[in-house]
Protein backbone atom coordinates (compact mmCIF):
# COMPACT_ATOMS: atom_id res chain seq x y z
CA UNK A 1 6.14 9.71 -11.82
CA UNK A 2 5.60 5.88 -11.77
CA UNK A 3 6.19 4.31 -7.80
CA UNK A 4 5.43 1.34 -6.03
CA UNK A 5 5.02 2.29 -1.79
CA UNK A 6 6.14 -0.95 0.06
CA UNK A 7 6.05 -1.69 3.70
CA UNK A 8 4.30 -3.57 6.24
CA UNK A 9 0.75 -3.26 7.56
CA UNK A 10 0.92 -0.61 9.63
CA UNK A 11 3.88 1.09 8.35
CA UNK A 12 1.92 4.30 6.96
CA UNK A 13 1.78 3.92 3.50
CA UNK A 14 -1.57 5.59 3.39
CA UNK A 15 -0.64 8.93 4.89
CA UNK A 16 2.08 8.56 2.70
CA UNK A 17 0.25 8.27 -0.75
CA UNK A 18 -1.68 10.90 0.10
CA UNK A 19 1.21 13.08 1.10
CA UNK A 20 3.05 12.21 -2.60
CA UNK A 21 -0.81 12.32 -4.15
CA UNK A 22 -0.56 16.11 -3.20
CA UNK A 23 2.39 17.00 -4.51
CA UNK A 24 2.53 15.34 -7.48
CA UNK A 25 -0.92 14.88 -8.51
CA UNK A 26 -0.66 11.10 -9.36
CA UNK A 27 -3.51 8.67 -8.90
CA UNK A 28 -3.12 5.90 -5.72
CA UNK A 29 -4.08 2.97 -7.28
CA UNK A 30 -4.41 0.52 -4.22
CA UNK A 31 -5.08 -2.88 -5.58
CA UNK A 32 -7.93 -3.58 -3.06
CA UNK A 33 -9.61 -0.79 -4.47
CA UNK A 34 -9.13 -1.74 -7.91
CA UNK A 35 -10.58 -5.17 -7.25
CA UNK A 36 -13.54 -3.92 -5.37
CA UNK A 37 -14.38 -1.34 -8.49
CA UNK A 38 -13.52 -4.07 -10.95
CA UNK A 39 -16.14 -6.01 -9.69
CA UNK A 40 -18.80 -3.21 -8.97
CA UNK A 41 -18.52 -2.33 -13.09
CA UNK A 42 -18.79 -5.73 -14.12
CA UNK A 43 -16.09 -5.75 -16.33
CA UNK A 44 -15.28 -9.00 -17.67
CA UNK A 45 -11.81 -9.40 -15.82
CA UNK A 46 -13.69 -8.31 -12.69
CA UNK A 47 -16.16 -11.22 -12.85
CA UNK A 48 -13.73 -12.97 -13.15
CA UNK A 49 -12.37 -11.36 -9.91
CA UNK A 50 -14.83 -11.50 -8.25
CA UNK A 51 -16.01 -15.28 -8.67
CA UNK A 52 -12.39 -16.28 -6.68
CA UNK A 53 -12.91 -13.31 -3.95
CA UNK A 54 -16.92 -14.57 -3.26
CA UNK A 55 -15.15 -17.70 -2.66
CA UNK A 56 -12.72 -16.63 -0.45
CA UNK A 57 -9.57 -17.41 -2.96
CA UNK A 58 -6.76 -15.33 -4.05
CA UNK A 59 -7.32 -13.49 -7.29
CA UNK A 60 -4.49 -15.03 -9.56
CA UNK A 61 -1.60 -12.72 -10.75
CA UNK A 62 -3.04 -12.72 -14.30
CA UNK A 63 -5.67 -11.52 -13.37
CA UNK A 64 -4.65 -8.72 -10.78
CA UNK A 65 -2.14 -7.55 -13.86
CA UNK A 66 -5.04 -7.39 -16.22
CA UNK A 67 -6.87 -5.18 -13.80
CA UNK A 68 -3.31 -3.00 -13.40
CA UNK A 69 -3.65 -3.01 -17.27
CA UNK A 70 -6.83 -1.56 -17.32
CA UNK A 71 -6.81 1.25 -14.54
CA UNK A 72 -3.56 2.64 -15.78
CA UNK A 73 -5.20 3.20 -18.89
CA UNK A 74 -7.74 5.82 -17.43
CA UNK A 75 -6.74 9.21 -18.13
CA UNK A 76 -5.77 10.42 -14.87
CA UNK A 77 -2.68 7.91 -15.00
CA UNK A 78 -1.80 9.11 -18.13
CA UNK A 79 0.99 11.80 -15.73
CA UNK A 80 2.11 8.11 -13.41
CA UNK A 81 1.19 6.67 -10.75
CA UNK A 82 1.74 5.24 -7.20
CA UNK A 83 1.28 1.17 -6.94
CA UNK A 84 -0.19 0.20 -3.35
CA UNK A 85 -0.31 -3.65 -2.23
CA UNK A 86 1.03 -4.70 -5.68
CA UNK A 87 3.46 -6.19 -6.32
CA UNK A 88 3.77 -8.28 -3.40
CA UNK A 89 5.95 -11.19 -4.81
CA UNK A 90 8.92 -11.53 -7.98
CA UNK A 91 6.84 -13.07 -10.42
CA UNK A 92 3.93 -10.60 -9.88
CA UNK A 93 7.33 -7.63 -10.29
CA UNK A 94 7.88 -9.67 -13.47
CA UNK A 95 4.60 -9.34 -15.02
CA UNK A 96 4.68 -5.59 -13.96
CA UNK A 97 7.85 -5.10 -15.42
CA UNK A 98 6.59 -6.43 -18.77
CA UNK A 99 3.60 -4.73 -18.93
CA UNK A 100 5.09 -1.56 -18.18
CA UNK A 101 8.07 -2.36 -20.74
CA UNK A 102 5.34 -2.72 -23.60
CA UNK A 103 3.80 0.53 -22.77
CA UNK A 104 6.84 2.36 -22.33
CA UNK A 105 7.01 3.48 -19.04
CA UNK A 106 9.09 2.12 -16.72
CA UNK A 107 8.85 2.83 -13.12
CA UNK A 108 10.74 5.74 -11.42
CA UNK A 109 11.51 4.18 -7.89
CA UNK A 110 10.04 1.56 -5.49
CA UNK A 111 9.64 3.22 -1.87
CA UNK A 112 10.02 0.51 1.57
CA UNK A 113 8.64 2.69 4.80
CA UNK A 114 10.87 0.44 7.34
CA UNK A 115 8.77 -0.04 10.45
CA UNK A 116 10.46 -2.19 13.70
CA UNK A 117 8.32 -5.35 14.10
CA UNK A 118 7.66 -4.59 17.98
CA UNK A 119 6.54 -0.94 16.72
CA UNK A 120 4.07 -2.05 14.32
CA UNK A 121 2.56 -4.57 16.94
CA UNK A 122 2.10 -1.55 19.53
CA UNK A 123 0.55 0.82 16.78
CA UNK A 124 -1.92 -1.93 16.09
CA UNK A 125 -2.89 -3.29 18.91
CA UNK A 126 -3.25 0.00 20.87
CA UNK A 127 -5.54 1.31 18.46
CA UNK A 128 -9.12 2.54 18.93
CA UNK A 129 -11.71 3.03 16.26
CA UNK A 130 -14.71 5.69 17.94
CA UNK A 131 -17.63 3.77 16.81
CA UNK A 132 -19.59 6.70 16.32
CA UNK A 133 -17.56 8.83 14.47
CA UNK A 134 -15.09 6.21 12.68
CA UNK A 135 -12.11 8.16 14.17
CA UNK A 136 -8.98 6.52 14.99
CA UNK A 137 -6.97 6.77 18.34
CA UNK A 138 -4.25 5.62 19.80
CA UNK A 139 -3.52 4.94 23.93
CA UNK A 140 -0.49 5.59 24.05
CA UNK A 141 0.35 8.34 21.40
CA UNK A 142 -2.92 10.25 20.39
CA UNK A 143 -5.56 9.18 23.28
CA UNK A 144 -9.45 9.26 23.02
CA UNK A 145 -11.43 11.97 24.23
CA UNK A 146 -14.02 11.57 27.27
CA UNK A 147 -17.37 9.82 26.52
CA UNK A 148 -15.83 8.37 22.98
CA UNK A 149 -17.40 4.62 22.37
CA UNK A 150 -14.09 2.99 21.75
CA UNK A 151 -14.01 -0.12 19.37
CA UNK A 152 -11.06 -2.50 19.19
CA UNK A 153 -10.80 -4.22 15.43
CA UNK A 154 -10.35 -8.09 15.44
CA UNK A 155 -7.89 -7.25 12.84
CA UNK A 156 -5.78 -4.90 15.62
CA UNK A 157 -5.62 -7.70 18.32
CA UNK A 158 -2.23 -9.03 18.94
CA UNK A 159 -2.30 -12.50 17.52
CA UNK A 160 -3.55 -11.62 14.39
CA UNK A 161 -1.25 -8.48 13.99
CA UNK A 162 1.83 -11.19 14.20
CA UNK A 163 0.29 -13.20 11.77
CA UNK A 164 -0.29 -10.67 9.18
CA UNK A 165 2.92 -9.28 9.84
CA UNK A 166 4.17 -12.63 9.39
CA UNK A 167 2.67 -13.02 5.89
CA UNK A 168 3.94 -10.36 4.83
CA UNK A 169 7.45 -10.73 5.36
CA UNK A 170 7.01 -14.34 3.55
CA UNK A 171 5.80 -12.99 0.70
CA UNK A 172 7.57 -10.24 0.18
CA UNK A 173 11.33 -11.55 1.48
CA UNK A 174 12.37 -11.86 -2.19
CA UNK A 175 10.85 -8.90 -3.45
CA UNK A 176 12.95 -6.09 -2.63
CA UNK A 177 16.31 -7.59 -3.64
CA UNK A 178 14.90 -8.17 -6.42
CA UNK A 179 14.11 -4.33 -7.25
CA UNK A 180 17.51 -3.40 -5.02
CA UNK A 181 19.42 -5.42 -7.52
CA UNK A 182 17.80 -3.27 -10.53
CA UNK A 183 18.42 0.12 -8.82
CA UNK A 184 14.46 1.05 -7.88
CA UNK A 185 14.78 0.75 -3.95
CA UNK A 186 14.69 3.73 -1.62
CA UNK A 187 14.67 2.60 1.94
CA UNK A 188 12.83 4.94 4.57
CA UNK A 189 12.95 5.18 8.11
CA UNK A 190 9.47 4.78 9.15
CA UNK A 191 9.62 4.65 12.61
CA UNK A 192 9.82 8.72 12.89
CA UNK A 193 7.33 11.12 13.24
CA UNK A 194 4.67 11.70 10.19
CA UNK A 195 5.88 14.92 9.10
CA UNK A 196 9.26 13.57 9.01
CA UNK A 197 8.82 10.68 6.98
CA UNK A 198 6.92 12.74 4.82
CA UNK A 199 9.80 14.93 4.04
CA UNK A 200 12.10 12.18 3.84
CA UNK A 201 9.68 10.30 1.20
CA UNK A 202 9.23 13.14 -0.68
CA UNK A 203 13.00 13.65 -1.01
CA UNK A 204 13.92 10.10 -2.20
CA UNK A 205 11.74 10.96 -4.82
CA UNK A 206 12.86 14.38 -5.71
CA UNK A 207 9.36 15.89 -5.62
CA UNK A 208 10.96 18.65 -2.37
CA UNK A 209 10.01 18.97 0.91
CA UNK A 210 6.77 18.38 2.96
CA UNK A 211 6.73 22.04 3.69
């Protein structure tokens, strides 16, 4: 099985992966990962990498596809995969789309969790990290116990939650017509509970239920 998970920050793709990691026993191959270990091995292409990230650039798309290139050639992606943060924009699809062409494996589906704007604001900014522990909370929905030392990310304040939120939807606008128009999109409603957008994931891809 060979996916792309799309959607939003804060949308739940992680809990997701994990759920479709379970059950299918396909790698998650986050990109921000991939960077990070490209650069800890020293590889050539991660040098490369990581001379634009120490300088607080973008890492160009050829050489984010070279690093795809190289992890999907490690044997635990020999069965698939599931593509997290990448693509984020056509011509980075493109180069997927070729690279995947010349190996022979196309991809299987492309998977947008569907969050509400205002819902993705009020997961964010009414989270709570325990400082202690590194457990996440949530006022409203799953509250803190007593006596936890509550932390509130700079990344989970309100103005920068709109503006990521706001780069996203930039970069991605033209994105999934573009996979839409080639049959790959599945469309979830993630604004449900977990376990239901679990089960809902799991059927789009015809893997069965989350029970």
């Amino acid at each position: 099985m060979r996916i792309i998970l799309v959607g939003p920050p804060g949308a739940g793709k992680g809990t997701q992966a994990k759920a479709i990691v379970e059950r299918t026993g396909v790698p998650q191959i986050s990109t921000g990962d991939m960077l990070r270990d490209a650069r800890k091995a020293g590889t050539e292409l991660g040098e490369r990498a990581a001379g634009f990230m120490n300088a607080g650039k973008l890492v160009p798309d050829e050489v984010v596809i070279g690093l795809v290139d190289e992890r999907l050639q490690r044997d635990d992606a020999s069965i698939g995969f599931i593509l997290d943060g990448f693509p984020r924009t056509v011509p980075q699809a493109e180069a997927l789309e070729a690279l995947l062409s010349r190996r022979g494996t196309p991809l299987d589906a492309v998977v947008q969790i569907d969050v509400p704007r205002e819902m993705l604001v009020e997961r964010a900014v009414f989270r709570r990290i325990d400082k202690r522990t590194g457990q996440s909370y949530h006022l409203k929905y799953s509250p803190p116990p007593p006596g936890a030392e509550l932390e509130h990310r700079a990344d989970d304040q309100a103005e920068i939650v709109e503006q990521r939120l706001a780069a996203y939807e930039a970069m991605t606008a033209a994105l999934l017509p573009w996979y839409q128009a080639k049959g790959l999109l599945r469309r979830v409603d993630g604004a449900r509970p977990v376990d239901e957008v679990k089960a809902e994931v799991l059927k789009v891809l015809g893997v069965g239920s989350a029970t």
